[in-house]
C-alpha atoms as a PDB file:
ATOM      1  CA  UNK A   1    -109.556  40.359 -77.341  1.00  0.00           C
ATOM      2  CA  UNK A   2    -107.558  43.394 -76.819  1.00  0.00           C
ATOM      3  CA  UNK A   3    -104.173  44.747 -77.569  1.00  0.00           C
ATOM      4  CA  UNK A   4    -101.969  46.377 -74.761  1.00  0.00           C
ATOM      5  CA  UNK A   5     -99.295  48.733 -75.577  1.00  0.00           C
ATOM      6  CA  UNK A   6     -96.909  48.576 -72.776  1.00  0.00           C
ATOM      7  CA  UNK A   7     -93.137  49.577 -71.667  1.00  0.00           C
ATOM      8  CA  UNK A   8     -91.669  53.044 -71.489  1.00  0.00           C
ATOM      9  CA  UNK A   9     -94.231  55.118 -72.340  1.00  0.00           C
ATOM     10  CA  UNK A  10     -96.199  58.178 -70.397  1.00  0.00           C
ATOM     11  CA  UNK A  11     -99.435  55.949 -71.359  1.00  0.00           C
ATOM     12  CA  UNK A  12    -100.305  52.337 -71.168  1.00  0.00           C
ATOM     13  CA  UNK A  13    -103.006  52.189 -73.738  1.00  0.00           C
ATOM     14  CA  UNK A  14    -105.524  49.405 -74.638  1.00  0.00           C
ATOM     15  CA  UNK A  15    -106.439  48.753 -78.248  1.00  0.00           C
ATOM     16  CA  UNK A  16    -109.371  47.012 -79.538  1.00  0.00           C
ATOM     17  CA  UNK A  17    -109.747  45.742 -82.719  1.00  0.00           C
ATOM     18  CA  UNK A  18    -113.244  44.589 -82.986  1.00  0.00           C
ATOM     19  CA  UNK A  19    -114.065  48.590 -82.620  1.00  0.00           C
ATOM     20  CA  UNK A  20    -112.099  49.374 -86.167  1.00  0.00           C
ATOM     21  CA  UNK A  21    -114.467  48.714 -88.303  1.00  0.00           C
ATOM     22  CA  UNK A  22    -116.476  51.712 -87.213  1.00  0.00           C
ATOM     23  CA  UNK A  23    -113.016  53.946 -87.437  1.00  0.00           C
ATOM     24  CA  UNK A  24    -113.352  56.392 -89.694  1.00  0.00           C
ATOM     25  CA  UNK A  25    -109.109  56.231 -90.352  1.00  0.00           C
ATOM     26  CA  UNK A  26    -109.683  52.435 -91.338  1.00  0.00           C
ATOM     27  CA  UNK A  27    -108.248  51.956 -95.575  1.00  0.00           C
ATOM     28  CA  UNK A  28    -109.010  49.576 -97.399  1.00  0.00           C
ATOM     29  CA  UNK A  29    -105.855  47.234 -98.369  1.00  0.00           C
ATOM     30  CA  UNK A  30    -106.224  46.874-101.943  1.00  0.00           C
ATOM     31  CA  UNK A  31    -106.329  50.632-102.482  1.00  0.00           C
ATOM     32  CA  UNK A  32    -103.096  51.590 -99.770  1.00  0.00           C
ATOM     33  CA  UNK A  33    -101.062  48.706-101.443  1.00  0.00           C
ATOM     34  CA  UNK A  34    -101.557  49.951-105.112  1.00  0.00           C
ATOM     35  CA  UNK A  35    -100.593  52.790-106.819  1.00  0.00           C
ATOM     36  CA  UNK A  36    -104.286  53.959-107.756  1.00  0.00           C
ATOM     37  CA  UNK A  37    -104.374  55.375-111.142  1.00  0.00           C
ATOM     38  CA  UNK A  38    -105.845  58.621-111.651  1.00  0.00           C
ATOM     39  CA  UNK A  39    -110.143  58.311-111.610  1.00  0.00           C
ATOM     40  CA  UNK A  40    -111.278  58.387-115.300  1.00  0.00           C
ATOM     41  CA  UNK A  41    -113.811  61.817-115.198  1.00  0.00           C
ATOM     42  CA  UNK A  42    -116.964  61.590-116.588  1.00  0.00           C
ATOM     43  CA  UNK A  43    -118.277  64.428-118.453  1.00  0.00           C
ATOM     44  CA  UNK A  44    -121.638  65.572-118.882  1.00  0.00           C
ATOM     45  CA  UNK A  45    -122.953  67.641-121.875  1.00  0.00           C
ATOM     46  CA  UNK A  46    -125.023  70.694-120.239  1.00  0.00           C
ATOM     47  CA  UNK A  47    -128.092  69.873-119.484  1.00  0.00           C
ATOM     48  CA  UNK A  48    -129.530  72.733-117.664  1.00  0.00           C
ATOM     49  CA  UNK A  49    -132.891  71.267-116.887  1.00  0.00           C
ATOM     50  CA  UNK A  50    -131.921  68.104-115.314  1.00  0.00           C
ATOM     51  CA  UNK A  51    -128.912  70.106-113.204  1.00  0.00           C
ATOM     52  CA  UNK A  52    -131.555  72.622-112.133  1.00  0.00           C
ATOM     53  CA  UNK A  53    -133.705  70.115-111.022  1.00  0.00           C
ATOM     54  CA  UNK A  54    -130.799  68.739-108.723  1.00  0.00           C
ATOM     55  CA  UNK A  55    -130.264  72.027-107.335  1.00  0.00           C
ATOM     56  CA  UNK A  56    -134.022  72.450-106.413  1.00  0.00           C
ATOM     57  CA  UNK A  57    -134.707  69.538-105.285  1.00  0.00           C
ATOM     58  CA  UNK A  58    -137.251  68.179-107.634  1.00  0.00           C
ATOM     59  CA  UNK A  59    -134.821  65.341-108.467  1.00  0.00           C
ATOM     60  CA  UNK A  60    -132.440  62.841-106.433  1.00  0.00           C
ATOM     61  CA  UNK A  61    -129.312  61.703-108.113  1.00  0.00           C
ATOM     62  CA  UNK A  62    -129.362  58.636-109.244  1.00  0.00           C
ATOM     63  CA  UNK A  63    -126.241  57.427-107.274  1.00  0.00           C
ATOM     64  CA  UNK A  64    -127.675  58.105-103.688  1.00  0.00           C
ATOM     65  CA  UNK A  65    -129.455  54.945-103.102  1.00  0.00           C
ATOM     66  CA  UNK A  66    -126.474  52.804-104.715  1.00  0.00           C
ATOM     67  CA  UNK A  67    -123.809  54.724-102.800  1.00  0.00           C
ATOM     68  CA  UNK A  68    -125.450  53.856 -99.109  1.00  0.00           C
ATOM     69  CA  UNK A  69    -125.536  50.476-100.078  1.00  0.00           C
ATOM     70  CA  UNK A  70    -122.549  49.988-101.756  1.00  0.00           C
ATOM     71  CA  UNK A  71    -120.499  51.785 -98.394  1.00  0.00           C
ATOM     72  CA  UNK A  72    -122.997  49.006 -96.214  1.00  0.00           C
ATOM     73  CA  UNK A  73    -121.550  45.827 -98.617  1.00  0.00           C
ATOM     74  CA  UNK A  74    -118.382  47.250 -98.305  1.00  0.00           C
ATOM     75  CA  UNK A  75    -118.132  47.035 -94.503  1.00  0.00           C
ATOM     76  CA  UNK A  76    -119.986  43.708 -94.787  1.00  0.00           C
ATOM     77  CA  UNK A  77    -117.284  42.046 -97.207  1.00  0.00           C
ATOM     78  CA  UNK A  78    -114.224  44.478 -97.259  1.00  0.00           C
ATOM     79  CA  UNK A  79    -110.705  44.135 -95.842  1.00  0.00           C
ATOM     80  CA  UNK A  80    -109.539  46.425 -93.944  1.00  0.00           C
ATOM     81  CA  UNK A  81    -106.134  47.408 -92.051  1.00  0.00           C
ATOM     82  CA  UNK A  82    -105.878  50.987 -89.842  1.00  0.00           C
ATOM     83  CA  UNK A  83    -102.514  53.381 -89.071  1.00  0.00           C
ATOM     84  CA  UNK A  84    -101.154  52.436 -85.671  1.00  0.00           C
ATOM     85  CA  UNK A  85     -99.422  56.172 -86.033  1.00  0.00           C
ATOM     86  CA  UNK A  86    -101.917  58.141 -83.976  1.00  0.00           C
ATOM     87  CA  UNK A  87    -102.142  55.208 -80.958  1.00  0.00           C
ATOM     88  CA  UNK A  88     -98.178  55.026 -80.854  1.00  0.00           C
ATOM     89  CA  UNK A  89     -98.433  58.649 -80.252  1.00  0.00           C
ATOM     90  CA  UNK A  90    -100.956  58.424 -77.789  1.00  0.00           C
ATOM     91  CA  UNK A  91     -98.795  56.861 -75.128  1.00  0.00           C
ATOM     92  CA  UNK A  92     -96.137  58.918 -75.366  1.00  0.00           C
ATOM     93  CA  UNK A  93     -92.554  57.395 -75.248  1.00  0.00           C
ATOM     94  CA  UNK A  94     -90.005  58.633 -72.844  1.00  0.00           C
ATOM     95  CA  UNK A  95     -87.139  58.324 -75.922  1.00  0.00           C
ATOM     96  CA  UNK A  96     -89.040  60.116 -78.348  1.00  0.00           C
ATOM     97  CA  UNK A  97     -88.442  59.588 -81.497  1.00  0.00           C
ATOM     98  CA  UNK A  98     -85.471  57.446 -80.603  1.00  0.00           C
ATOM     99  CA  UNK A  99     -87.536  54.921 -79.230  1.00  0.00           C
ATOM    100  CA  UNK A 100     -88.009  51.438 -80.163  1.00  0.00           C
ATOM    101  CA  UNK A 101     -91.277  49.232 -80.144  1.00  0.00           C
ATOM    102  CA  UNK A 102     -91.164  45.367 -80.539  1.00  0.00           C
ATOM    103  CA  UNK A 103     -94.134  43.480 -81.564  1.00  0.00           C
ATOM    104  CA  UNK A 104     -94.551  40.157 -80.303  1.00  0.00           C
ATOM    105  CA  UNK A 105     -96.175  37.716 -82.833  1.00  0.00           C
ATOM    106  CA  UNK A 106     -96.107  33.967 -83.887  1.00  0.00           C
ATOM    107  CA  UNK A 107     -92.558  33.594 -84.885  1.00  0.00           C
ATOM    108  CA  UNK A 108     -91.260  35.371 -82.112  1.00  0.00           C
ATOM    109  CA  UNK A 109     -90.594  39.261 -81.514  1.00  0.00           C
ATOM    110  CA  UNK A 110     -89.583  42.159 -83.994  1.00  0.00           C
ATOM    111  CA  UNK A 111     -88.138  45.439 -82.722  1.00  0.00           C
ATOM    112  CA  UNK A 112     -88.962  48.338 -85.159  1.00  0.00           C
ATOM    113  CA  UNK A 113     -88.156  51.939 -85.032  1.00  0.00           C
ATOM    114  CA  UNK A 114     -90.725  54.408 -83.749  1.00  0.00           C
ATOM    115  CA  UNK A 115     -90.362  57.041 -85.662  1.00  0.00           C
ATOM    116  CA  UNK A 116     -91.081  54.886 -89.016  1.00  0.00           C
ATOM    117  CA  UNK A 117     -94.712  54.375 -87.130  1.00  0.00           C
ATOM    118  CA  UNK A 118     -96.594  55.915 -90.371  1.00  0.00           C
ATOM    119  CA  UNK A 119     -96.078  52.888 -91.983  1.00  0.00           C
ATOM    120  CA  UNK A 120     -96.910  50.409 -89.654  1.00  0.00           C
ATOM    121  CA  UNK A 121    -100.927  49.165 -90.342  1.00  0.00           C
ATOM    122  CA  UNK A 122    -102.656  46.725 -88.172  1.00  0.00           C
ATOM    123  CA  UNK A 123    -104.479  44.591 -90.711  1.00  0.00           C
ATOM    124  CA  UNK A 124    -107.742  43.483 -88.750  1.00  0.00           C
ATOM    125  CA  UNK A 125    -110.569  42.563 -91.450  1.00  0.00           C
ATOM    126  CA  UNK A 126    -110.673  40.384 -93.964  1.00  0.00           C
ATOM    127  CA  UNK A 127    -112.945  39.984 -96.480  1.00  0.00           C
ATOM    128  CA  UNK A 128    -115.601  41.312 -93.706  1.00  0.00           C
ATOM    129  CA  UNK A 129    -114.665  39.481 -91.015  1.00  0.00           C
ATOM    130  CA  UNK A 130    -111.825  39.278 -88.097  1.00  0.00           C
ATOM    131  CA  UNK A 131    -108.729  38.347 -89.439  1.00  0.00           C
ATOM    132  CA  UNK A 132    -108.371  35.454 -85.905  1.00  0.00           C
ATOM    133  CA  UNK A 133    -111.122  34.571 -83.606  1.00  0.00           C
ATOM    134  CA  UNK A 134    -109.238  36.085 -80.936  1.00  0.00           C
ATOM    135  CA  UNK A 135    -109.582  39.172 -82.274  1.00  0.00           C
ATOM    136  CA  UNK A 136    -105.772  39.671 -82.657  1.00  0.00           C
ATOM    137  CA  UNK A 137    -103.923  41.242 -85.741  1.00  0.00           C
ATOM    138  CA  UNK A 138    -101.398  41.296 -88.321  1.00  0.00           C
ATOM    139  CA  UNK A 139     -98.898  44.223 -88.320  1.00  0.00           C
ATOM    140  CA  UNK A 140     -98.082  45.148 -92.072  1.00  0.00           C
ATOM    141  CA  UNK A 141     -94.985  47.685 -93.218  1.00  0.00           C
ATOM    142  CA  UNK A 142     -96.196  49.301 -95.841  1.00  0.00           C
ATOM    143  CA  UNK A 143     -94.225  51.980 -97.667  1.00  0.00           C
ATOM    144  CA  UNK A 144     -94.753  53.506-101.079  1.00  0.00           C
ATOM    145  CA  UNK A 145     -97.650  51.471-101.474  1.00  0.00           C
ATOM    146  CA  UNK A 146     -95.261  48.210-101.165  1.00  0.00           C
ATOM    147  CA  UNK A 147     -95.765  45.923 -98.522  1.00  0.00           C
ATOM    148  CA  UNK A 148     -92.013  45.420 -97.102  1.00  0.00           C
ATOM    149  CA  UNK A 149     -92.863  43.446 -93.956  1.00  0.00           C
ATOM    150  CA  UNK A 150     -96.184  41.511 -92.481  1.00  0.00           C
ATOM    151  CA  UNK A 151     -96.297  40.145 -88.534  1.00  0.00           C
ATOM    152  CA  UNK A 152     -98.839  37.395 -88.037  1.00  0.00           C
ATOM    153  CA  UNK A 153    -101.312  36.927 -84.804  1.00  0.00           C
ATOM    154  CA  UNK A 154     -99.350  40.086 -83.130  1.00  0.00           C
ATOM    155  CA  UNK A 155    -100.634  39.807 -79.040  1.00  0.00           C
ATOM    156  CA  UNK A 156     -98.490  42.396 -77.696  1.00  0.00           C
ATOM    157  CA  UNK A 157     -96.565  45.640 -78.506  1.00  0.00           C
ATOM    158  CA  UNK A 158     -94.357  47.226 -76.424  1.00  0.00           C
ATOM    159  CA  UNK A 159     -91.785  50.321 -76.438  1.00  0.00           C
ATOM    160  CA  UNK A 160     -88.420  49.646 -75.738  1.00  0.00           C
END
């Protein structure tokens, strides 16, 4: 199913969700809701041989084979939500930055500011599958890593 984003815009656009997954601007949830600590280095003593085999060739690292499949289960099983920022842009408003958008979703309609839209994710895989069989989403708020609002089953969006 797809998504239009209608009303007083320059552009009628069509979204469609089931296309995402291959988005390279998808995030995973997990990591945009929490406040990642910083990535624990890993330090090597020098070993000259086994880097200059690297750099000639001679030897594969061992994490090429793991990292292709780990990025293939993680498509398979993760959950995944995308910015709506660069498609809310794409249609252009006539207000600007003054307009409004309201989605319409399950319990009803919610009119948000536009020019909050960098922290408005459509949430649209779940654990490696669509979130509905329709194909429709969930519209999350998400700022500072905090998720301050979530719309279920949004069908339409449209600027005010």
């Amino acid at each position: 199913m797809i998504i239009q984003i209608l009303g007083n815009v320059r552009y009628q656009i069509t979204l469609d969700p089931s296309t995402w997954i291959f988005d390279d601007r998808k995030e995973e949830l997990e990591k945009v809701l929490a406040q990642e600590p910083e990535e624990e280095q890993i330090n090597f003593s020098d070993n000259t041989e086994w880097n200059r085999q690297i750099i000639e060739g001679t030897t594969k690292p061992p994490t090429l084979k793991t990292e292709k499949k780990f990025k293939n289960k993680e498509l398979l099983e993760g959950t995944f939500i995308i910015c709506l920022k660069p498609f809310l842009e794409y249609t252009e408003p006539h207000q600007g930055e003054d307009a409004m958008i309201v989605f319409t979703h399950d319990e009803g309609t919610t009119t948000l500011p536009y020019n909050a839209r960098d922290t408005y994710y459509a949430h649209f895989s779940q654990d490696g599958k669509r979130i509905y069989d329709d194909g429709m989403i969930d519209v999350l708020v998400i700022k500072d890593g905090n998720m301050e609002e979530k719309l279920v089953h949004v069908t339409g969006i449209a600027f005010e």
